[in-house]
C-alpha atoms as a PDB file:
ATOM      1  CA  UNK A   1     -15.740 -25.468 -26.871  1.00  0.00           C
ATOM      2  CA  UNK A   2     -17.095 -24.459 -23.391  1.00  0.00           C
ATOM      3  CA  UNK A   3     -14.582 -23.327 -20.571  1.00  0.00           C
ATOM      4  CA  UNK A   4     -14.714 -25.064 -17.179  1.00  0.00           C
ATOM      5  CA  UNK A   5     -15.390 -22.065 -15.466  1.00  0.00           C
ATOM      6  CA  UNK A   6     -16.737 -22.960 -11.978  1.00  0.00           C
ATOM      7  CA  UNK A   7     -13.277 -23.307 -10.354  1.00  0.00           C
ATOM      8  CA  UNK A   8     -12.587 -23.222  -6.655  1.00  0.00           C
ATOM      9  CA  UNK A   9     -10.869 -20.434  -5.245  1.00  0.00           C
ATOM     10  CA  UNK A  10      -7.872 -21.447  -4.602  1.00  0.00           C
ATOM     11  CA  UNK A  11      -7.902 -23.316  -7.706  1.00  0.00           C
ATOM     12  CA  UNK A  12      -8.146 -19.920  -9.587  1.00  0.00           C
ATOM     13  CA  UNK A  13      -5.435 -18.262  -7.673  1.00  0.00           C
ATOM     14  CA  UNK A  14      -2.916 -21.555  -8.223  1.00  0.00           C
ATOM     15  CA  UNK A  15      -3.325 -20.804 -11.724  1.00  0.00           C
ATOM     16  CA  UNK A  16      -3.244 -16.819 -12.170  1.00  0.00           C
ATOM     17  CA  UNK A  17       0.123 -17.333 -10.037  1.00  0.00           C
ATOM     18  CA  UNK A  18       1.509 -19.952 -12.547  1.00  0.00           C
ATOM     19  CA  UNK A  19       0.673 -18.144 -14.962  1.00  0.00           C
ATOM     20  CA  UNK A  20       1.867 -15.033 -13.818  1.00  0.00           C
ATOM     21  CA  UNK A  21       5.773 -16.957 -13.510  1.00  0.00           C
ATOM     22  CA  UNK A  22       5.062 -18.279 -16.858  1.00  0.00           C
ATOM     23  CA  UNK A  23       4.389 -14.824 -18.388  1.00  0.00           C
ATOM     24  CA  UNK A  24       6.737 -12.726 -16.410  1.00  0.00           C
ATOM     25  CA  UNK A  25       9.807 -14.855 -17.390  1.00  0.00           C
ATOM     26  CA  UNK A  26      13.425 -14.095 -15.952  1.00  0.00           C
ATOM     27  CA  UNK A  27      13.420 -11.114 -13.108  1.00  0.00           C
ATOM     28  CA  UNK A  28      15.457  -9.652 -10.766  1.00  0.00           C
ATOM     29  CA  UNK A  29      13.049  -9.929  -7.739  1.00  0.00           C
ATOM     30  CA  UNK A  30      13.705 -12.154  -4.681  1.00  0.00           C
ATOM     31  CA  UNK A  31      11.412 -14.551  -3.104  1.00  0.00           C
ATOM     32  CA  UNK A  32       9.596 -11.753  -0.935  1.00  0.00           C
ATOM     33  CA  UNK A  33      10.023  -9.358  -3.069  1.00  0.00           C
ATOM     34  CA  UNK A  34       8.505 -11.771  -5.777  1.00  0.00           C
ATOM     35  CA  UNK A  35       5.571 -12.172  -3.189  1.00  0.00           C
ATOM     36  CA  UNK A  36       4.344  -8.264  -3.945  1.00  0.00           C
ATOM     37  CA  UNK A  37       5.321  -7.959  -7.316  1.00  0.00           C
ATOM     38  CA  UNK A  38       2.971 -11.002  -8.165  1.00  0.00           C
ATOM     39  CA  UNK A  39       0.134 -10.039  -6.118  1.00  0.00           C
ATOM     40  CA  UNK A  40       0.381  -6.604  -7.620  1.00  0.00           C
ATOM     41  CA  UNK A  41       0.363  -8.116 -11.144  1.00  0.00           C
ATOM     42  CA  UNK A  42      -2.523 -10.855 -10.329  1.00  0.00           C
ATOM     43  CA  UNK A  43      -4.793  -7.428  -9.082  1.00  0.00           C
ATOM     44  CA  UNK A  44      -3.705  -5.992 -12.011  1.00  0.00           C
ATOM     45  CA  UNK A  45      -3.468  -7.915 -14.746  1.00  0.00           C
ATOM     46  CA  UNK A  46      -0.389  -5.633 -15.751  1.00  0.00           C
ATOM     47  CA  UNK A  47       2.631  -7.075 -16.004  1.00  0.00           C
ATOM     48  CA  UNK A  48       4.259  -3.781 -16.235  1.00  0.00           C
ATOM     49  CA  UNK A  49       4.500  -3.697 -12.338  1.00  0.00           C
ATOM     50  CA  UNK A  50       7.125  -6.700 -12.798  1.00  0.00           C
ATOM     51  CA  UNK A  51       9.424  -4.006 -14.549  1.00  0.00           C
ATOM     52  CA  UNK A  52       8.363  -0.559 -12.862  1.00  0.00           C
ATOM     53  CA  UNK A  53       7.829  -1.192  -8.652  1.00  0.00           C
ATOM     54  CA  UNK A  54      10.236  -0.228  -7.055  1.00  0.00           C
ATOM     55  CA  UNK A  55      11.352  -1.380  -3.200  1.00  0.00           C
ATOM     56  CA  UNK A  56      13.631   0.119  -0.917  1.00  0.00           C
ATOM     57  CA  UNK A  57      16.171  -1.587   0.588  1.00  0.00           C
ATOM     58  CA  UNK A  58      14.326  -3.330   3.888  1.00  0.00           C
ATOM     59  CA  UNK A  59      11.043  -2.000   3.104  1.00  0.00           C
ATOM     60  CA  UNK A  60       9.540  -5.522   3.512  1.00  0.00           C
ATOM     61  CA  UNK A  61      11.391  -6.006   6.410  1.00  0.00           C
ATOM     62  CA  UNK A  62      10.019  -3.342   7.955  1.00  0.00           C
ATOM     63  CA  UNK A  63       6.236  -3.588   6.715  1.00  0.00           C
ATOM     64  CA  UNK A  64       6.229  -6.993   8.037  1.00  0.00           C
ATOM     65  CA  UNK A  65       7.772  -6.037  11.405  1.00  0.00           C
ATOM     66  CA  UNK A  66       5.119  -3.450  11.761  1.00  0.00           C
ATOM     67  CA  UNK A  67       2.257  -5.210  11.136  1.00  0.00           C
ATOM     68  CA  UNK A  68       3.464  -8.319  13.426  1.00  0.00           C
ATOM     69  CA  UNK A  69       3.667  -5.696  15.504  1.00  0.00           C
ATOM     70  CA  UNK A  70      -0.006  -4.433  15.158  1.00  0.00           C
ATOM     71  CA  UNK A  71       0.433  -0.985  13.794  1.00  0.00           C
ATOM     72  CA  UNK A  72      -2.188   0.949  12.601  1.00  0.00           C
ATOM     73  CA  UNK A  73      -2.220   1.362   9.275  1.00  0.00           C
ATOM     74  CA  UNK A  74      -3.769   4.338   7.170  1.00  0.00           C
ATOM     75  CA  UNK A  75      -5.402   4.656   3.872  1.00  0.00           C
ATOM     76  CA  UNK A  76      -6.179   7.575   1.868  1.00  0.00           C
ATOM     77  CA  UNK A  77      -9.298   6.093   0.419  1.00  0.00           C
ATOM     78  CA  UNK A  78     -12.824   3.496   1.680  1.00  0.00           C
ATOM     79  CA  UNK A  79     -11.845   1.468  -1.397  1.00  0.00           C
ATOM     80  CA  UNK A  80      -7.978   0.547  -0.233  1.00  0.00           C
ATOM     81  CA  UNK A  81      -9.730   0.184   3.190  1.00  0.00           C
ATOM     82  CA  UNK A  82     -12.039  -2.501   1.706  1.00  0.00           C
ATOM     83  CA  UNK A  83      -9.470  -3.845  -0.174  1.00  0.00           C
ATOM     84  CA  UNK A  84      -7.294  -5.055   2.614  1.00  0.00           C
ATOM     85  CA  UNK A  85      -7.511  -8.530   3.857  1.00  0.00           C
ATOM     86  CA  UNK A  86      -9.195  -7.855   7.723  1.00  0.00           C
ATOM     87  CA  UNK A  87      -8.957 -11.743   7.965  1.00  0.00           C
ATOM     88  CA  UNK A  88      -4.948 -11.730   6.912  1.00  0.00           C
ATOM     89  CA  UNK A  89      -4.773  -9.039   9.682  1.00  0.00           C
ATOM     90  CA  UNK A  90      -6.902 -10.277  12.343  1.00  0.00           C
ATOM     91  CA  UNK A  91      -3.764 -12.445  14.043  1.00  0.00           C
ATOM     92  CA  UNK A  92      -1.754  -9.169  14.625  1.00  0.00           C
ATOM     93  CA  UNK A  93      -4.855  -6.352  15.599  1.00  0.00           C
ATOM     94  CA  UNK A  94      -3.874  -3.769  13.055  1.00  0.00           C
ATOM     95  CA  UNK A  95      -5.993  -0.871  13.017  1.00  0.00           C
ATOM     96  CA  UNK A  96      -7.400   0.326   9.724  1.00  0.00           C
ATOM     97  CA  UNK A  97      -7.661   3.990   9.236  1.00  0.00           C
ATOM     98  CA  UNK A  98      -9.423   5.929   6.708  1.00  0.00           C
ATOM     99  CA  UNK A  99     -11.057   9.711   7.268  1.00  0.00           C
ATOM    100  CA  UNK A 100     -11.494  10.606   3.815  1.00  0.00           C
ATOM    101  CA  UNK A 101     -15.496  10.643   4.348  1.00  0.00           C
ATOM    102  CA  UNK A 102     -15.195  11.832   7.926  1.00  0.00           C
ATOM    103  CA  UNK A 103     -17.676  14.541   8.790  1.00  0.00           C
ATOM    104  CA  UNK A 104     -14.361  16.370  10.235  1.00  0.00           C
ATOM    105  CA  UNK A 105     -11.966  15.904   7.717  1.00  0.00           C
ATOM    106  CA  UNK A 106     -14.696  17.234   5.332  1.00  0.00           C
ATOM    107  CA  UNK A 107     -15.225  20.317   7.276  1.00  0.00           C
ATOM    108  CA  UNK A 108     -11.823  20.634   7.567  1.00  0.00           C
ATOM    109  CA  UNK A 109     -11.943  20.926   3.652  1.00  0.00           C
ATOM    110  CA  UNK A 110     -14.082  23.252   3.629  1.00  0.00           C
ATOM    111  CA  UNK A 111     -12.715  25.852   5.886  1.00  0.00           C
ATOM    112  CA  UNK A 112      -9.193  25.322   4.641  1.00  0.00           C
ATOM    113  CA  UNK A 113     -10.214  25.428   0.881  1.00  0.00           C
ATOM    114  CA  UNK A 114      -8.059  22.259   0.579  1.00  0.00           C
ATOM    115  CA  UNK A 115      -8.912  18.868  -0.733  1.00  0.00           C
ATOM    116  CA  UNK A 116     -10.009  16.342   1.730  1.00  0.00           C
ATOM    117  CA  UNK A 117      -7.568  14.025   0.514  1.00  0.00           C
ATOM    118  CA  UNK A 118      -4.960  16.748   2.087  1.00  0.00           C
ATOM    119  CA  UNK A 119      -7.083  17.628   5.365  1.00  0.00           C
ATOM    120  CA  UNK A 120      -7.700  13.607   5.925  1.00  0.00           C
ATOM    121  CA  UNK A 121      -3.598  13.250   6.168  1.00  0.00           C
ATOM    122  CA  UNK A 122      -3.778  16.034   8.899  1.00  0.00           C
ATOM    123  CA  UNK A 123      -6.835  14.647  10.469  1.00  0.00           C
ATOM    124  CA  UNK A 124      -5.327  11.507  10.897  1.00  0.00           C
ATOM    125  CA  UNK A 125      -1.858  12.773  12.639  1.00  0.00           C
ATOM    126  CA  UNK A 126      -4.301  15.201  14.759  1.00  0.00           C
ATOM    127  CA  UNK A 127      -6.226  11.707  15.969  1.00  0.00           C
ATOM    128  CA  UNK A 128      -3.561   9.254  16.255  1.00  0.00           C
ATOM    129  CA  UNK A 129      -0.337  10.002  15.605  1.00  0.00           C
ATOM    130  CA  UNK A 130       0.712  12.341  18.343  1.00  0.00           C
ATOM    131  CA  UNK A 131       3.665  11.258  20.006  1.00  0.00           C
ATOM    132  CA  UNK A 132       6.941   9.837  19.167  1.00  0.00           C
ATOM    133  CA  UNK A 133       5.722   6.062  19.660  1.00  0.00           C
ATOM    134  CA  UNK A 134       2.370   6.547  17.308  1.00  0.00           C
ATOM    135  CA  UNK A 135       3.883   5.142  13.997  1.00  0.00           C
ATOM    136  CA  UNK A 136       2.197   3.320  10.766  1.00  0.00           C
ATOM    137  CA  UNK A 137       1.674   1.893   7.397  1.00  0.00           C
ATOM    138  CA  UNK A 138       0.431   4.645   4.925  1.00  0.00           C
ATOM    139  CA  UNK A 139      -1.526   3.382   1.804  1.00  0.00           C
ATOM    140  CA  UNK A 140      -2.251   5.766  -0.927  1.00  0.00           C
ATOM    141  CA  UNK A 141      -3.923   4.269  -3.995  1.00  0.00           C
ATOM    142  CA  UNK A 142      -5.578   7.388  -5.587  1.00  0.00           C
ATOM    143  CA  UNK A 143      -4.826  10.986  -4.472  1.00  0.00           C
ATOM    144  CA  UNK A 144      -1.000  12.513  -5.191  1.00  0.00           C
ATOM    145  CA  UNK A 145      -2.120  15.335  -2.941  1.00  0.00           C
ATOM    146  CA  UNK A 146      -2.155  13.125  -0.417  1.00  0.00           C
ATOM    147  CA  UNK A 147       1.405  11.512  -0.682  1.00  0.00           C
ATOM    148  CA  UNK A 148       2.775  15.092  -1.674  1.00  0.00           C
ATOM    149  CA  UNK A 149       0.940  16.424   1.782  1.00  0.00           C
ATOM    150  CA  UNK A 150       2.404  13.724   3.751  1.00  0.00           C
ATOM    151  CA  UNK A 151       5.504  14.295   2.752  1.00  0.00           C
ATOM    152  CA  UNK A 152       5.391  17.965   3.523  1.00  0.00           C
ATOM    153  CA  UNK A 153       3.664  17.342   6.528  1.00  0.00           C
ATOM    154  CA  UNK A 154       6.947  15.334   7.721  1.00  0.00           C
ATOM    155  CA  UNK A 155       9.516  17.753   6.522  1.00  0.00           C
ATOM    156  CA  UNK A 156       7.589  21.053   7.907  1.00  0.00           C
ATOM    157  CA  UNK A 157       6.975  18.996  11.468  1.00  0.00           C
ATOM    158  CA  UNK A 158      10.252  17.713  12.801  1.00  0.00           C
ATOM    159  CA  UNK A 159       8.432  16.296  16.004  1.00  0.00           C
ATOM    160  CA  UNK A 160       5.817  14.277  13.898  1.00  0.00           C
ATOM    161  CA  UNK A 161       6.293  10.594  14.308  1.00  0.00           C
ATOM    162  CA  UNK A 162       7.872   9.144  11.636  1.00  0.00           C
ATOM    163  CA  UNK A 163       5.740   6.229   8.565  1.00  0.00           C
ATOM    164  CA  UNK A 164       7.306   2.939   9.545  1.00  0.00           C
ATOM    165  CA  UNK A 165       6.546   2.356   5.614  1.00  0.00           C
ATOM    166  CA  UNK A 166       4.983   4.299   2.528  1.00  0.00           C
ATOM    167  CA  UNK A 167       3.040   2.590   0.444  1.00  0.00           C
ATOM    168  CA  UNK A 168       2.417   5.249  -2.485  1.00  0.00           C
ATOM    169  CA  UNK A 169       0.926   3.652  -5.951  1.00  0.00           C
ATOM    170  CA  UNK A 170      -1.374   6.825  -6.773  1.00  0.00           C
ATOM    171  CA  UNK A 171      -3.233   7.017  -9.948  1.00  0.00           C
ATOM    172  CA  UNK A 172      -3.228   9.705 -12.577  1.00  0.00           C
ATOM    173  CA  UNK A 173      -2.095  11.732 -15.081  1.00  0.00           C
ATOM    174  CA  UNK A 174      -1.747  15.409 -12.350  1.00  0.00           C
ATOM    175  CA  UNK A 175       1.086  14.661 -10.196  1.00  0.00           C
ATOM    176  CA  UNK A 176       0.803  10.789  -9.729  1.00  0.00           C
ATOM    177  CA  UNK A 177       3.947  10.037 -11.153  1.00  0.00           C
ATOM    178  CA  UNK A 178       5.517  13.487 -10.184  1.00  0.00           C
ATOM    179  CA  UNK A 179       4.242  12.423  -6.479  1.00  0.00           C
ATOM    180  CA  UNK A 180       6.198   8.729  -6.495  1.00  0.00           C
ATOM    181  CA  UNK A 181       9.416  10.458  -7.661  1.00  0.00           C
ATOM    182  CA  UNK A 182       9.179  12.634  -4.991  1.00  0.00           C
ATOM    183  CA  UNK A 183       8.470   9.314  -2.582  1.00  0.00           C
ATOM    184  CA  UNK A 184      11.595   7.635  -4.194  1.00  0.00           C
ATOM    185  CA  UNK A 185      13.864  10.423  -3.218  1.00  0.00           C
ATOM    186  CA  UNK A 186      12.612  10.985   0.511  1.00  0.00           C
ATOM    187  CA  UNK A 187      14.362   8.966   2.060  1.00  0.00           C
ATOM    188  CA  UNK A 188      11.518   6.741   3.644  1.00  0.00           C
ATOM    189  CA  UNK A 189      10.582   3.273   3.423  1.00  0.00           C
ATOM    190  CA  UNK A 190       8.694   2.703   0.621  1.00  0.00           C
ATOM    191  CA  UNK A 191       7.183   0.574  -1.746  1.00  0.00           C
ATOM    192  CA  UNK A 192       5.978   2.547  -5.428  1.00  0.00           C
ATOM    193  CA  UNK A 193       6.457   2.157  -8.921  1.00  0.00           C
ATOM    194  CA  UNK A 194       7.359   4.505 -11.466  1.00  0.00           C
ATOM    195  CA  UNK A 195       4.668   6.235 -13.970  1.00  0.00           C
ATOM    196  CA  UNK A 196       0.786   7.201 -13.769  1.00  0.00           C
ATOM    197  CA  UNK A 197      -0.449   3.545 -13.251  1.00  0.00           C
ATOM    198  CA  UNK A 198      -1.425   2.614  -9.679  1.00  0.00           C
ATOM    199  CA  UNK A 199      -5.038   2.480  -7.869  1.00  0.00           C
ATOM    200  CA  UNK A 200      -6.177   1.832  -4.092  1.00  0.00           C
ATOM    201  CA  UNK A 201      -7.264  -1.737  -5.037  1.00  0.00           C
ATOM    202  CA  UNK A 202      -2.952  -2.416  -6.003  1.00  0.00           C
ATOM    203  CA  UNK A 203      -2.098  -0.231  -2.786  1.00  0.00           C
ATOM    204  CA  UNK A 204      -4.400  -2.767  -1.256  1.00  0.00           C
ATOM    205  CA  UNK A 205      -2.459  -5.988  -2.433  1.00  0.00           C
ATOM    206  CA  UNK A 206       0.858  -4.593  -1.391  1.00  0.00           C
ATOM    207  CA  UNK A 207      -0.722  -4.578   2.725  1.00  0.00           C
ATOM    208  CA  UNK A 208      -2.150  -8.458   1.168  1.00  0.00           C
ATOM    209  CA  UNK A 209       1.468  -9.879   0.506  1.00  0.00           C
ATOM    210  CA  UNK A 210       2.801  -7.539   3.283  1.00  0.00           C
ATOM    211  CA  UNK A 211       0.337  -9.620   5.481  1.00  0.00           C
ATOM    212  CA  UNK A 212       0.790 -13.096   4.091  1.00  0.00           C
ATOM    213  CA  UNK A 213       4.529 -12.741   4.537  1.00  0.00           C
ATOM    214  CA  UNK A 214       4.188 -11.887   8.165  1.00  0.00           C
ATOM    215  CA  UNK A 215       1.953 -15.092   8.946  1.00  0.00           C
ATOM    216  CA  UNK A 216       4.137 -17.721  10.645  1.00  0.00           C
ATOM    217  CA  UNK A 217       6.407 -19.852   8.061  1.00  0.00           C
ATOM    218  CA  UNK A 218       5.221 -17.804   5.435  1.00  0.00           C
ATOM    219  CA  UNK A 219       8.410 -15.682   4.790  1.00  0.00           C
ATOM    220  CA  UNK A 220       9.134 -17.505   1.445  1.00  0.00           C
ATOM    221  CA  UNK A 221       5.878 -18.772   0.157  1.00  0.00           C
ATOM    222  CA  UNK A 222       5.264 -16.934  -2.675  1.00  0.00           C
ATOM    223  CA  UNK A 223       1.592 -18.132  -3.725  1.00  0.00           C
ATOM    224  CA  UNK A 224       0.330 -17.392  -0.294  1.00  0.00           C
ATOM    225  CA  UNK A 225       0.624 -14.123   0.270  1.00  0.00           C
END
């Protein structure tokens, strides 16, 4: 038997969402919450993300706030960046930030001996975030080193302006996990999960639902985001 196959989009995404209720069965979640925990799972196909994110209190309320608000938000790699819904942001005039392949944060690299996942995190609060009022999104979907170097960044430097939220959903088996832990106990909004599993296209999602919960009577629908 052939499968109808040439669906419509929306079509598609109707059905990976009833499935995904079907599949996921009884949870904890609340309706916004349930809004990132499916799109993570529809990117993913992992249902393990139903069981292992974890969100800290008012996280959502304050990713939402902050991109109605049209901060910039920052990613620590070109494939989060494309993975981010410009047209889901284009009411609110977010910026999108990524200097992992900058020709500066690479010779910054260099002369530091560092990773440029490390020297892009100071690049980008040498470039934008300078004063009190410069505040963001963060998005890392691949490098630990640079969640860990954020982190240290903000505990070394009193006076550096403060992530509105952390997204950190790193990949890996050196320090991913170790790196989220570390997330989970600092004290800052976050959204994470717990374990090596993660990627920039599932950081991506989270700024996806973050977005579709922000768009006007959107707070509780689900499917949109």
């Amino acid at each position: 038997m052939l499968t109808k196959w040439n669906l419509q989009p929306k079509l598609i995404e109707d059905r990976s969402f009833s499935i995904i209720a079907q599949e996921a069965g009884a949870h904890a979640w609340n309706d916004e919450e349930w809004t990132v925990i499916q799109r993570l799972v529809h990117t993913s196909a992992d249902f393990d993300y139903v069981r292992d994110t974890i969100i800290s209190p008012g996280a959502l309320a304050v990713g939402v706030e902050a991109i109605r608000a049209g901060a910039p938000i920052v990613t620590d790699t070109q494939m989060a960046l494309c993975g981010i819904s410009t047209a889901r942001l284009a009411p609110f005039g977010n910026r999108l930030v990524c200097l992992i392949s900058d020709e500066r944060t690479q010779r910054r690299a260099r002369e530091t001996g560092t990773t440029r996942a490390l020297a892009a995190v100071d690049m980008v609060y040498d470039l934008f975030f300078r004063t009190a009022s410069d505040s963001g999104i963060w998005v890392v979907g691949n490098a630990p080193t640079a969640l860990f170097r954020l982190m240290e960044k903000l505990e070394q430097e009193a006076d550096r302006p403060r992530p509105r939220l952390i997204i950190g959903l790193p990949v890996g088996f050196v320090n991913a996990a170790e790196s989220k832990a570390a997330l989970v106990q600092s004290g800052y909004h976050h959204i994470t999960n717990r374990g090596r599993k993660g990627g920039s296209n599932v950081a991506a999602s989270v700024v996806n639902a973050l977005a579709g919960l922000a768009a006007p009577n959107e707070l509780n629908a689900g499917n949109q985001s």
